[in-house]
N, C-alpha and C. Protein backbone atom coordinates (compact mmCIF):
# COMPACT_ATOMS: atom_id res chain seq x y z
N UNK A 1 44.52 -10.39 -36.94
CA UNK A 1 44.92 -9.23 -36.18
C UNK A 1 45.61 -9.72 -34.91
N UNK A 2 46.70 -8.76 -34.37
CA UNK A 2 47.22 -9.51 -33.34
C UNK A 2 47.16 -8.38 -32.01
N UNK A 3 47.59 -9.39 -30.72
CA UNK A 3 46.91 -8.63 -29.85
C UNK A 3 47.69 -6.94 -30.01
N UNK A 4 46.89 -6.12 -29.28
CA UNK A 4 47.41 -4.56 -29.13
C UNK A 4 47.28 -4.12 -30.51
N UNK A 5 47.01 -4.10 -32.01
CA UNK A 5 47.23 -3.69 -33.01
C UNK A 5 46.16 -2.75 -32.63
N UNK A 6 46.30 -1.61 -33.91
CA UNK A 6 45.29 -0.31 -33.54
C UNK A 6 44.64 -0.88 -34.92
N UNK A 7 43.39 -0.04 -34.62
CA UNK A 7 42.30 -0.17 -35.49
C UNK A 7 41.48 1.13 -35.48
N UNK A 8 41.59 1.98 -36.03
CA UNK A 8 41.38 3.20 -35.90
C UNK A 8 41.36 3.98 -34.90
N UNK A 9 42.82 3.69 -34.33
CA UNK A 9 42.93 4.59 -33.25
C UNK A 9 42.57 3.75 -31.67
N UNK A 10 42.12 2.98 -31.76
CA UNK A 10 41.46 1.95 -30.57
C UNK A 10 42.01 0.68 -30.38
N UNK A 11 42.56 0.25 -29.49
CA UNK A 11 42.99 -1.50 -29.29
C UNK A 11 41.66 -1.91 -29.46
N UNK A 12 42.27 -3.53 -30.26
CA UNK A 12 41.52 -4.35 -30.39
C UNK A 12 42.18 -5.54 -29.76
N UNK A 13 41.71 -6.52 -28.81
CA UNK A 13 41.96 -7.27 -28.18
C UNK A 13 41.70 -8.57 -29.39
N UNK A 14 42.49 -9.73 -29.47
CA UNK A 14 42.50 -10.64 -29.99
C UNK A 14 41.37 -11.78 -29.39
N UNK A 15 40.78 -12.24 -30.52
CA UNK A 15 39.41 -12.94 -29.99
C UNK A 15 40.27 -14.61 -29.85
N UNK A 16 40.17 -14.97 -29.00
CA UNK A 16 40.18 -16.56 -28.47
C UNK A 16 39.07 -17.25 -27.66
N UNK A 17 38.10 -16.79 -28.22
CA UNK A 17 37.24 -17.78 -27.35
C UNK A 17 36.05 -17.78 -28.63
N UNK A 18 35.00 -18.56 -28.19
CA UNK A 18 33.90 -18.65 -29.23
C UNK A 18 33.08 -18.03 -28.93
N UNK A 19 32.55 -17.23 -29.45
CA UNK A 19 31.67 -16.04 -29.06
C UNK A 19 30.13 -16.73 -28.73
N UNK A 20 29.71 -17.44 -29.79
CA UNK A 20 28.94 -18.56 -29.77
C UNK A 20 28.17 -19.55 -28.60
N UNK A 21 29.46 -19.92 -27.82
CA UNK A 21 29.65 -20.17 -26.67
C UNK A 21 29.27 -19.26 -25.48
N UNK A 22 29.92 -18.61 -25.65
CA UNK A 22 29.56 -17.55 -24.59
C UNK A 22 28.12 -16.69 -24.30
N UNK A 23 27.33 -16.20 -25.62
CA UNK A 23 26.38 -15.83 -25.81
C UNK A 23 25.54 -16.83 -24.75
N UNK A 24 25.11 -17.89 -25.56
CA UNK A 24 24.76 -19.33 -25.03
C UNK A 24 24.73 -19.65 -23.78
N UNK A 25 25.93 -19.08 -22.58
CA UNK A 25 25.69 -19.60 -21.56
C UNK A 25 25.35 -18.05 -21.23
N UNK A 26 25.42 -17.12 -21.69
CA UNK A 26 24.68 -15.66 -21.10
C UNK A 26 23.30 -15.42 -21.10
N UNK A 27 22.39 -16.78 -22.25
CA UNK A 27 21.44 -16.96 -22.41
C UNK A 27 20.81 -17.39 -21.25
N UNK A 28 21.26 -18.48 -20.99
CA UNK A 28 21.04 -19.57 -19.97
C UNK A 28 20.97 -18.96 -18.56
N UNK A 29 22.00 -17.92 -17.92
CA UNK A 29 22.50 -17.27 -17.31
C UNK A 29 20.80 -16.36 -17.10
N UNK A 30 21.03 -15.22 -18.14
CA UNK A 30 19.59 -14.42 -18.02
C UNK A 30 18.05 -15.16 -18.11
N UNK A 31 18.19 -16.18 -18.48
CA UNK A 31 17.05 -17.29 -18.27
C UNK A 31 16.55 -17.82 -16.60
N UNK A 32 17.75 -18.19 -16.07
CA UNK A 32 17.72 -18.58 -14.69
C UNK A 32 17.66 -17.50 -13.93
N UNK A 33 18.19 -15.79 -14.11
CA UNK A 33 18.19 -14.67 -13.14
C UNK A 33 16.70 -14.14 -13.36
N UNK A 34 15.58 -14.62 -14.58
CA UNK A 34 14.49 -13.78 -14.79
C UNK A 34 13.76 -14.76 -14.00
N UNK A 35 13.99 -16.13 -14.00
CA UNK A 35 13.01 -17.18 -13.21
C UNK A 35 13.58 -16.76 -11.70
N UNK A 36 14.32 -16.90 -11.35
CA UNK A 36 14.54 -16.40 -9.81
C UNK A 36 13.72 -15.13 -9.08
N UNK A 37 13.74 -14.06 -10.21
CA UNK A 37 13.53 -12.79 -10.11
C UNK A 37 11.77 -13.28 -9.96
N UNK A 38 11.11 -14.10 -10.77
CA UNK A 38 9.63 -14.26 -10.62
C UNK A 38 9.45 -14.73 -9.83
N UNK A 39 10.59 -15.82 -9.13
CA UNK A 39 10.24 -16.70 -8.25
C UNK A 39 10.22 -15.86 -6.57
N UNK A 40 11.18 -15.13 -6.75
CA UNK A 40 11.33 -14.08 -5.31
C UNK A 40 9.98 -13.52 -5.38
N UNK A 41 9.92 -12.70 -6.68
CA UNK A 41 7.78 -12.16 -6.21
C UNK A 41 7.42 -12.43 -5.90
N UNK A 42 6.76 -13.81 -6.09
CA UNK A 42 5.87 -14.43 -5.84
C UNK A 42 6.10 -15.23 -4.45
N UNK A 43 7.28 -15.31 -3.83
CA UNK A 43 7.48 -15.59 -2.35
C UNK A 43 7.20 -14.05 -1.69
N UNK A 44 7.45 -13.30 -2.30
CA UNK A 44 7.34 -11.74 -1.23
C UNK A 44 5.88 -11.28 -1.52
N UNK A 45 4.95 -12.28 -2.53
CA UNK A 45 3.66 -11.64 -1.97
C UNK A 45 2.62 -12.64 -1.21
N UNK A 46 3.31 -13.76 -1.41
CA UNK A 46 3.11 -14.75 -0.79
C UNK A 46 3.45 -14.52 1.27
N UNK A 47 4.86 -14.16 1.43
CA UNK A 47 4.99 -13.40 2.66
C UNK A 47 3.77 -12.34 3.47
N UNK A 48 3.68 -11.13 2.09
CA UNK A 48 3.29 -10.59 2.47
C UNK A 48 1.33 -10.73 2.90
N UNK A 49 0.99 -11.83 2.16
CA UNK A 49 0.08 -12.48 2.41
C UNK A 49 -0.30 -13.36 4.33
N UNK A 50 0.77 -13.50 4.63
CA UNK A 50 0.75 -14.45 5.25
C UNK A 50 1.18 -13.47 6.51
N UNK A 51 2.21 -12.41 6.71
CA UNK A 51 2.26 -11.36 7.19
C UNK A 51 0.71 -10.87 7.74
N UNK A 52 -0.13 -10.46 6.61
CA UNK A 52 -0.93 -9.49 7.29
C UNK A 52 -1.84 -10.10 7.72
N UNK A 53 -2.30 -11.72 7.14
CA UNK A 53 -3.36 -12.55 8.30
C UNK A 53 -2.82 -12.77 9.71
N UNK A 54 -1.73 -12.45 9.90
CA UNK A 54 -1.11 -12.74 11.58
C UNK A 54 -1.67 -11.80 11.58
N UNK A 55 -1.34 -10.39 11.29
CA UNK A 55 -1.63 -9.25 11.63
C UNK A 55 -2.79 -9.07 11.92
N UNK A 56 -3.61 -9.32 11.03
CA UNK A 56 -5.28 -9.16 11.46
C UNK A 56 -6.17 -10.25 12.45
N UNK A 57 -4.97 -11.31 12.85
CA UNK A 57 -5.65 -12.55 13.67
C UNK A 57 -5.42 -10.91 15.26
N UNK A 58 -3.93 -10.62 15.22
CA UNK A 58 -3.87 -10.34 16.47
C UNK A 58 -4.31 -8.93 16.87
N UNK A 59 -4.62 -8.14 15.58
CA UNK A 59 -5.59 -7.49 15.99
C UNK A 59 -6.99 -7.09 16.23
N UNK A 60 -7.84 -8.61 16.36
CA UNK A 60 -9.03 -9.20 16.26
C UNK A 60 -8.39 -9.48 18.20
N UNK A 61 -7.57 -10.58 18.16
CA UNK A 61 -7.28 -11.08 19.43
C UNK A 61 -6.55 -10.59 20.25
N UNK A 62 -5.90 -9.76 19.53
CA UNK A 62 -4.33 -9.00 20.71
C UNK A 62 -3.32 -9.79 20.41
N UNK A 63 -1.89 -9.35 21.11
CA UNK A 63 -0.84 -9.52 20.98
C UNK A 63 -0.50 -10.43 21.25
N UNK A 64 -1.44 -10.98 22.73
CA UNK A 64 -1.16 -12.21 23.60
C UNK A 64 -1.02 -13.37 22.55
N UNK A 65 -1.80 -13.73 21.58
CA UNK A 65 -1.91 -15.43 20.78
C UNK A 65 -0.14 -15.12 20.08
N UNK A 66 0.31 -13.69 19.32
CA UNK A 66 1.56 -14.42 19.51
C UNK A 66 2.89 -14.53 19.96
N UNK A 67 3.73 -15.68 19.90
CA UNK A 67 5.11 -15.80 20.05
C UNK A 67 5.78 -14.29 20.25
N UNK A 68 7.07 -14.58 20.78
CA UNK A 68 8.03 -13.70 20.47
C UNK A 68 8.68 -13.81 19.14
N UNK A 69 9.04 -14.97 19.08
CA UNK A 69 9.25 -15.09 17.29
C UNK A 69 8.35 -14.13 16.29
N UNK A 70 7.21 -14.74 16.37
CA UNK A 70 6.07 -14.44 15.55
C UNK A 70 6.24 -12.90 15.71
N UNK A 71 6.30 -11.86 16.60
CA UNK A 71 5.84 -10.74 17.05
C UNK A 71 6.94 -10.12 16.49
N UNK A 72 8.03 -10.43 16.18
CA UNK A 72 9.43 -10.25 15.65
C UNK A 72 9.34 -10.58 13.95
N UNK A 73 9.05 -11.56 13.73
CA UNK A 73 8.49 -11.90 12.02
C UNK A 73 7.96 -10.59 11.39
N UNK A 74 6.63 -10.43 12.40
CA UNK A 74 5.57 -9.42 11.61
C UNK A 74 5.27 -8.13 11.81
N UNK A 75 7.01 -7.61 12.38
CA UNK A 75 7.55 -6.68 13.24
C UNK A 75 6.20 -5.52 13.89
N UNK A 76 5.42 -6.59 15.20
CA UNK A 76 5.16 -6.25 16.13
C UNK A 76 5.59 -5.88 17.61
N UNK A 77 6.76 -6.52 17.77
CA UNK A 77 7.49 -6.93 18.77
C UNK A 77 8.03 -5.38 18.99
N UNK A 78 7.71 -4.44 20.23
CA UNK A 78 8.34 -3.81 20.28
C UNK A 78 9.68 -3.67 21.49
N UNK A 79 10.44 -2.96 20.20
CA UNK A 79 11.78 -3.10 21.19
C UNK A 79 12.29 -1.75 22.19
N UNK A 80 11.46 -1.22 22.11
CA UNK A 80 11.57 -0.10 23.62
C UNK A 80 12.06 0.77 22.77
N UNK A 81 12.38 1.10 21.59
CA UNK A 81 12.80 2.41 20.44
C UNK A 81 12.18 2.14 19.06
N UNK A 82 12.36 3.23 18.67
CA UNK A 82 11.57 3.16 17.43
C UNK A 82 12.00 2.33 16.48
N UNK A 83 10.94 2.04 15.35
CA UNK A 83 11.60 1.41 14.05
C UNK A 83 12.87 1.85 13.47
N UNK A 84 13.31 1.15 12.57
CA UNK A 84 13.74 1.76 11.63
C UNK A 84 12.93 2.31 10.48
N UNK A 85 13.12 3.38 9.90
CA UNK A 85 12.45 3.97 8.78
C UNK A 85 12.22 3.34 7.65
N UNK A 86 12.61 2.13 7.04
CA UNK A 86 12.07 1.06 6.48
C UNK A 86 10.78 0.90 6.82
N UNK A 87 11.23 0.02 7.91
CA UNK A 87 10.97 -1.10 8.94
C UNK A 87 9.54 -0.19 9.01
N UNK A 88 9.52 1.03 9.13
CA UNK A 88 8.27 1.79 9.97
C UNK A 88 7.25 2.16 8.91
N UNK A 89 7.78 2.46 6.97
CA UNK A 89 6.89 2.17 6.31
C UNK A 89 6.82 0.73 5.97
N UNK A 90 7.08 0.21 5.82
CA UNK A 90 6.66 -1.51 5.99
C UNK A 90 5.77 -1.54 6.60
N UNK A 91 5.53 -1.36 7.92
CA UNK A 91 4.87 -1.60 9.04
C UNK A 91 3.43 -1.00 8.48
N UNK A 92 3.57 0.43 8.34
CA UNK A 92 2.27 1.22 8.23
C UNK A 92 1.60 0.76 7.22
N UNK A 93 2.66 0.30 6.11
CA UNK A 93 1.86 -0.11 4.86
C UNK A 93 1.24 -1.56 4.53
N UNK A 94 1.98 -2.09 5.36
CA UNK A 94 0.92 -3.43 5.41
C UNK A 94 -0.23 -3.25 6.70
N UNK A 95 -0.18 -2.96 7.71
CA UNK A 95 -1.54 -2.49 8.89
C UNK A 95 -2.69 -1.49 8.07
N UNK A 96 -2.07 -0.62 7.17
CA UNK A 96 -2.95 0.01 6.33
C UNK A 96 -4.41 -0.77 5.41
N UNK A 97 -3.80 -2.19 4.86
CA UNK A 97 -5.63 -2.57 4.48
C UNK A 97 -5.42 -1.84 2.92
N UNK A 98 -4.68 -0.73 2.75
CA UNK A 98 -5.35 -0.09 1.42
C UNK A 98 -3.52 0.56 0.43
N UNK A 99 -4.22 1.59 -0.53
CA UNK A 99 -3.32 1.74 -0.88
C UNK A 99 -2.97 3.08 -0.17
N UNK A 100 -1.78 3.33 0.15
CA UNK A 100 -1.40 4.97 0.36
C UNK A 100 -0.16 5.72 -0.06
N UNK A 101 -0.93 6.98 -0.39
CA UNK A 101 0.16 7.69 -0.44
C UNK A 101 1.23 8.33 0.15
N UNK A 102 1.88 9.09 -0.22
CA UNK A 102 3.61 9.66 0.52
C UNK A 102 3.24 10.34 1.61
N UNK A 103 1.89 11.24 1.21
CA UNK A 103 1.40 12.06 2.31
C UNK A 103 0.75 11.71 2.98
N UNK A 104 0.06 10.47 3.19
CA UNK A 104 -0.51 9.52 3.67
C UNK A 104 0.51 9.06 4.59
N UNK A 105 0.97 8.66 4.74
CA UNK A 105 2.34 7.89 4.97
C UNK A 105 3.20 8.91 6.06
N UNK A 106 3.42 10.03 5.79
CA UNK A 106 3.90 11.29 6.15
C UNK A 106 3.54 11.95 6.92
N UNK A 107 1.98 11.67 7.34
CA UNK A 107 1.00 12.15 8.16
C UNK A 107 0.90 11.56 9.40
N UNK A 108 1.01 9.89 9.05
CA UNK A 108 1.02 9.40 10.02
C UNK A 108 2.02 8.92 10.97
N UNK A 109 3.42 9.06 10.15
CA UNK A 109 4.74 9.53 10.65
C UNK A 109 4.31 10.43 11.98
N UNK A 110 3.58 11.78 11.07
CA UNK A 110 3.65 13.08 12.10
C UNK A 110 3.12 12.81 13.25
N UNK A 111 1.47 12.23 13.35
CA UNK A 111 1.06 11.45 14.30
C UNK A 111 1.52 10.61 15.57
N UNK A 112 2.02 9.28 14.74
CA UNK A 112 2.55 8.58 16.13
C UNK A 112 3.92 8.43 16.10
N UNK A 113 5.33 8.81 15.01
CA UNK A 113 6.48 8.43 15.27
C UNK A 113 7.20 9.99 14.77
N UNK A 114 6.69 11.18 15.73
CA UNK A 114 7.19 12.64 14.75
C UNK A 114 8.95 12.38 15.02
N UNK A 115 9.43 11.78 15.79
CA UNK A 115 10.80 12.05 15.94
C UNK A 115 11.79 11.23 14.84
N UNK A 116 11.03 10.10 14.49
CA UNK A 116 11.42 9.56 13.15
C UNK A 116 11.60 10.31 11.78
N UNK A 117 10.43 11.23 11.58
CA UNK A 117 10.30 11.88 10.87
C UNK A 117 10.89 13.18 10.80
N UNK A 118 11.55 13.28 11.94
CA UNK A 118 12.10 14.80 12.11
C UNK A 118 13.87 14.50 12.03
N UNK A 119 14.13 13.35 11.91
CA UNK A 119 15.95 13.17 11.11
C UNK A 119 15.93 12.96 9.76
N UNK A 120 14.73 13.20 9.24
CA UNK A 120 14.88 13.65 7.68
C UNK A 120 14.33 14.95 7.29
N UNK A 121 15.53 15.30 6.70
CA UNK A 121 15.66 16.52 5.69
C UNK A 121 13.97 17.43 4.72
N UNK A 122 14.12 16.15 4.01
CA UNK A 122 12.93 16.01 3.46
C UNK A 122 12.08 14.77 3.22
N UNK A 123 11.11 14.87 4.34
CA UNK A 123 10.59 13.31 4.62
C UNK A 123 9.67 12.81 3.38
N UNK A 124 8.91 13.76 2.91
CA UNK A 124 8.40 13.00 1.81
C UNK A 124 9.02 12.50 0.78
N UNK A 125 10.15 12.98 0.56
CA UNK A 125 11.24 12.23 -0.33
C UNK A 125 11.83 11.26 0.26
N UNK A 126 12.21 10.70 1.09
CA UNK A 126 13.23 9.95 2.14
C UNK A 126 11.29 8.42 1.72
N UNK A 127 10.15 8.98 2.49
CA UNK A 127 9.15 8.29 2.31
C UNK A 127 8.77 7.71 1.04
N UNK A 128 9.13 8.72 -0.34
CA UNK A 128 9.07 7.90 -2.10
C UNK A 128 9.66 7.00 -2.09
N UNK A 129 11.28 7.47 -1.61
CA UNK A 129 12.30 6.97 -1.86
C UNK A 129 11.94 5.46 -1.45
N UNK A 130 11.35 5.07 0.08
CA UNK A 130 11.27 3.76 0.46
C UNK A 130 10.56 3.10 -0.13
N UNK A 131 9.47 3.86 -0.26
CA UNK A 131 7.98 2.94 -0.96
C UNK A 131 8.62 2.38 -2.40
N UNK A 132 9.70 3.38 -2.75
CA UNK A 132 10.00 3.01 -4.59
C UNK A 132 11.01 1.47 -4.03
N UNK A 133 11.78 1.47 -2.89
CA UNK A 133 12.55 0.28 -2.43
C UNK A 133 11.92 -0.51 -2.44
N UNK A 134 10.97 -0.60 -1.50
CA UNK A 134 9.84 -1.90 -1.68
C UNK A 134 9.41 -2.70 -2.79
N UNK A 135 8.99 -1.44 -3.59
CA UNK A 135 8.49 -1.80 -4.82
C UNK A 135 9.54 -2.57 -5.36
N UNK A 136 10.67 -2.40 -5.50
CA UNK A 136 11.68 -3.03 -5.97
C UNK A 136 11.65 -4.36 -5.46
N UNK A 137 12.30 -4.40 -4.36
CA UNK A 137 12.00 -5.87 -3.19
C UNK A 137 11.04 -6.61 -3.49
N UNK A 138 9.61 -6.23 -4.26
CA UNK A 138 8.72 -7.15 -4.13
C UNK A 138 7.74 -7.06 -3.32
N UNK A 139 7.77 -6.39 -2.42
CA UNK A 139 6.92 -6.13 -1.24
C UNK A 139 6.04 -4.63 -1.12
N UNK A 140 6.12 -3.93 -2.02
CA UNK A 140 4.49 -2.93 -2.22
C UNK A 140 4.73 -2.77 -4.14
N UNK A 141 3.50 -2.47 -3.95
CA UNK A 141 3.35 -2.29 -5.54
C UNK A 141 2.89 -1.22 -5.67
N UNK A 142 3.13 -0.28 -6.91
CA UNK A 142 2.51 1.33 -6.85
C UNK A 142 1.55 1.62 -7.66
N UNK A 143 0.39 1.96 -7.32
CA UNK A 143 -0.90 1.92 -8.00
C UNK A 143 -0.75 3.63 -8.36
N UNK A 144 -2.42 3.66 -8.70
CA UNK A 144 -2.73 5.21 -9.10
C UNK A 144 -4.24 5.09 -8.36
N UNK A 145 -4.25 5.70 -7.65
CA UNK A 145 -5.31 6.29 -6.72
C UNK A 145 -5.75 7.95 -6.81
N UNK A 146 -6.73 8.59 -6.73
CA UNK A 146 -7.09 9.07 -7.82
C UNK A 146 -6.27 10.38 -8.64
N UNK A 147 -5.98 9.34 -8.70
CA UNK A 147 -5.11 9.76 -10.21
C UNK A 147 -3.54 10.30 -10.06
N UNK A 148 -2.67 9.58 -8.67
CA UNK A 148 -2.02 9.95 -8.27
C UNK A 148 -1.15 8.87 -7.51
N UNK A 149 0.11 8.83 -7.86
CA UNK A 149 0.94 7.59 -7.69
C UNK A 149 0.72 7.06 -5.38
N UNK A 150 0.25 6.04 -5.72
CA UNK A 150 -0.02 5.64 -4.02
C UNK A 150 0.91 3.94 -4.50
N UNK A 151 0.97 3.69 -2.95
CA UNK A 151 1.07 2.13 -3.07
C UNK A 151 0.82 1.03 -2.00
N UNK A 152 0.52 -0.22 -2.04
CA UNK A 152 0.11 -0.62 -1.42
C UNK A 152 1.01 -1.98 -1.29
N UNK A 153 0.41 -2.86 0.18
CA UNK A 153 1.19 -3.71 0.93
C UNK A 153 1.42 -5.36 -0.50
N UNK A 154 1.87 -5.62 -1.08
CA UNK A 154 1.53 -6.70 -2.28
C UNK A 154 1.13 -8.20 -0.79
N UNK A 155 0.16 -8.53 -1.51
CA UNK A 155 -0.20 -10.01 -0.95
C UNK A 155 -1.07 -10.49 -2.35
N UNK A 156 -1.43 -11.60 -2.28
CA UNK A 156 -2.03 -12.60 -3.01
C UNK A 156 -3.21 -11.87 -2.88
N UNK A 157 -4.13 -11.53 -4.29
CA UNK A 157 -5.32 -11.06 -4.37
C UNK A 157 -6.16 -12.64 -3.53
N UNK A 158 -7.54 -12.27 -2.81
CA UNK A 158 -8.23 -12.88 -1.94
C UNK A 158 -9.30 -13.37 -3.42
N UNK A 159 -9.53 -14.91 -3.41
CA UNK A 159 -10.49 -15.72 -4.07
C UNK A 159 -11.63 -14.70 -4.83
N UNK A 160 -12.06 -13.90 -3.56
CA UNK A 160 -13.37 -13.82 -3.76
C UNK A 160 -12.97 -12.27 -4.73
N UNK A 161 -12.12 -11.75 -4.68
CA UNK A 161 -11.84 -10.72 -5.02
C UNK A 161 -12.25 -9.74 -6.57
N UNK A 162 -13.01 -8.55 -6.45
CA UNK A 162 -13.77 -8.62 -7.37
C UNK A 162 -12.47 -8.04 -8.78
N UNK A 163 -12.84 -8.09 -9.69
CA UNK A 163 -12.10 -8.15 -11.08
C UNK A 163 -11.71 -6.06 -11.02
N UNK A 164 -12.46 -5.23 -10.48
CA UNK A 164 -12.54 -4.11 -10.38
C UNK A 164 -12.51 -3.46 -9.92
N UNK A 165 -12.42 -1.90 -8.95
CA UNK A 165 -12.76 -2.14 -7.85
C UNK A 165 -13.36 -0.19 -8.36
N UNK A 166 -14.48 0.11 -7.39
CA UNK A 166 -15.20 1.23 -7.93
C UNK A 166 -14.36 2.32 -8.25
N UNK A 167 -14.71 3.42 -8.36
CA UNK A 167 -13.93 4.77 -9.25
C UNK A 167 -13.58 5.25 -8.07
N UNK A 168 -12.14 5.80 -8.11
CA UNK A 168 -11.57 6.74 -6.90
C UNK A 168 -11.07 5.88 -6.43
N UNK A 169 -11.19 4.11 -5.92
CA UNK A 169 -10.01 3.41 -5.68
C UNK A 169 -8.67 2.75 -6.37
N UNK A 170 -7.97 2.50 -5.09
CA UNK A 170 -6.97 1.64 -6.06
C UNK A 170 -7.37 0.37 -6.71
N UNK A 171 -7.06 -0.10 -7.89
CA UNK A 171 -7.70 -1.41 -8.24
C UNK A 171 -6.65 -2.55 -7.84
N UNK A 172 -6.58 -3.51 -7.60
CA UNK A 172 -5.41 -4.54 -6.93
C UNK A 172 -5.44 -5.60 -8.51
N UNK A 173 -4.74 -5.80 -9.16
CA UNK A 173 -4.23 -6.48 -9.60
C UNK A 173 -3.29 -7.63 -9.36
N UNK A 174 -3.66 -8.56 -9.33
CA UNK A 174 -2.96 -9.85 -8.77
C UNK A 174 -1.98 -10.40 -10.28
N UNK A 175 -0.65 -11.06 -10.00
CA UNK A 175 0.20 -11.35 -10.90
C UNK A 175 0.25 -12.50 -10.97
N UNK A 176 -0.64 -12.87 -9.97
CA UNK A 176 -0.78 -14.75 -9.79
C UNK A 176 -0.98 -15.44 -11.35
């Protein structure tokens, strides 16, 4: 067949290459993007691991033990205006300890950052919307709490950590 000929009505482009070939390095290709893809998890719960022990050193000790760096890392550092709306469920959801939900989340918007919450339209959607980003990123994972989509900060399940966790909580599953 040669190039441009019709074939029921449709070009068919003339094959010059080895298909063979190509497959092969598309293999190789999706081989190395699925190991990267595991390998980023497991640094973003690893982060997020390492994130919330600062977090809980300095709220045992205060702000004083850290850096400006540090306080900027584990976005404590405040900069005289609000978060960004990311930035601000990030924040809540790793200081949180647990899993939560949109309205969870939404509440406490209303609480301490209402003006954040008041340049969206519809905040509990704008609030899915992020938590579902995260989830993506690597950095919260979305459980079922009772019986109802929540999510929580991903870190490295803790040693001691029990295999279960009682009825009505979220259970943490580690991917380690």
């Amino acid at each position: 067949m040669e190039n441009g000929q019709k074939v029921n009505g449709s070009m068919q482009a003339v094959v010059r290459y080895d298909v063979g070939h190509v497959q092969e390095v598309i293999q190789q290709a999706h081989g190395e993007l699925r190991h990267l893809l595991h390998q980023r998890s497991e640094i973003m719960k690893r982060i997020g691991t390492v994130k919330q022990t600062i977090s809980g050193l300095a709220n045992l000790f205060g702000d004083g033990v850290l850096n400006e760096e540090l306080m900027e890392l584990v976005d404590r550092k405040s900069s005289g205006r609000q978060p960004g709306f990311t930035k601000a469920c990030r924040m809540i959801l790793m200081q949180a300890g647990r899993a939560m939900n949109a309205r969870d989340i939404c509440d406490y918007f209303q609480q301490k950052m209402p003006a954040l919450l008041a340049r969206h339209k519809d905040p509990m959607a704008s609030v899915t919307t992020v938590l579902n980003r995260l989830v993506e990123y690597g950095e919260a994972q979305a459980v079922l709490l009772n019986g109802r989509r929540a999510w929580r900060w991903v870190a490295e399940a803790p040693v001691e950590a029990p295999a279960s966790a009682p009825s009505g909580e979220a259970g943490f599953i580690s991917l380690a």
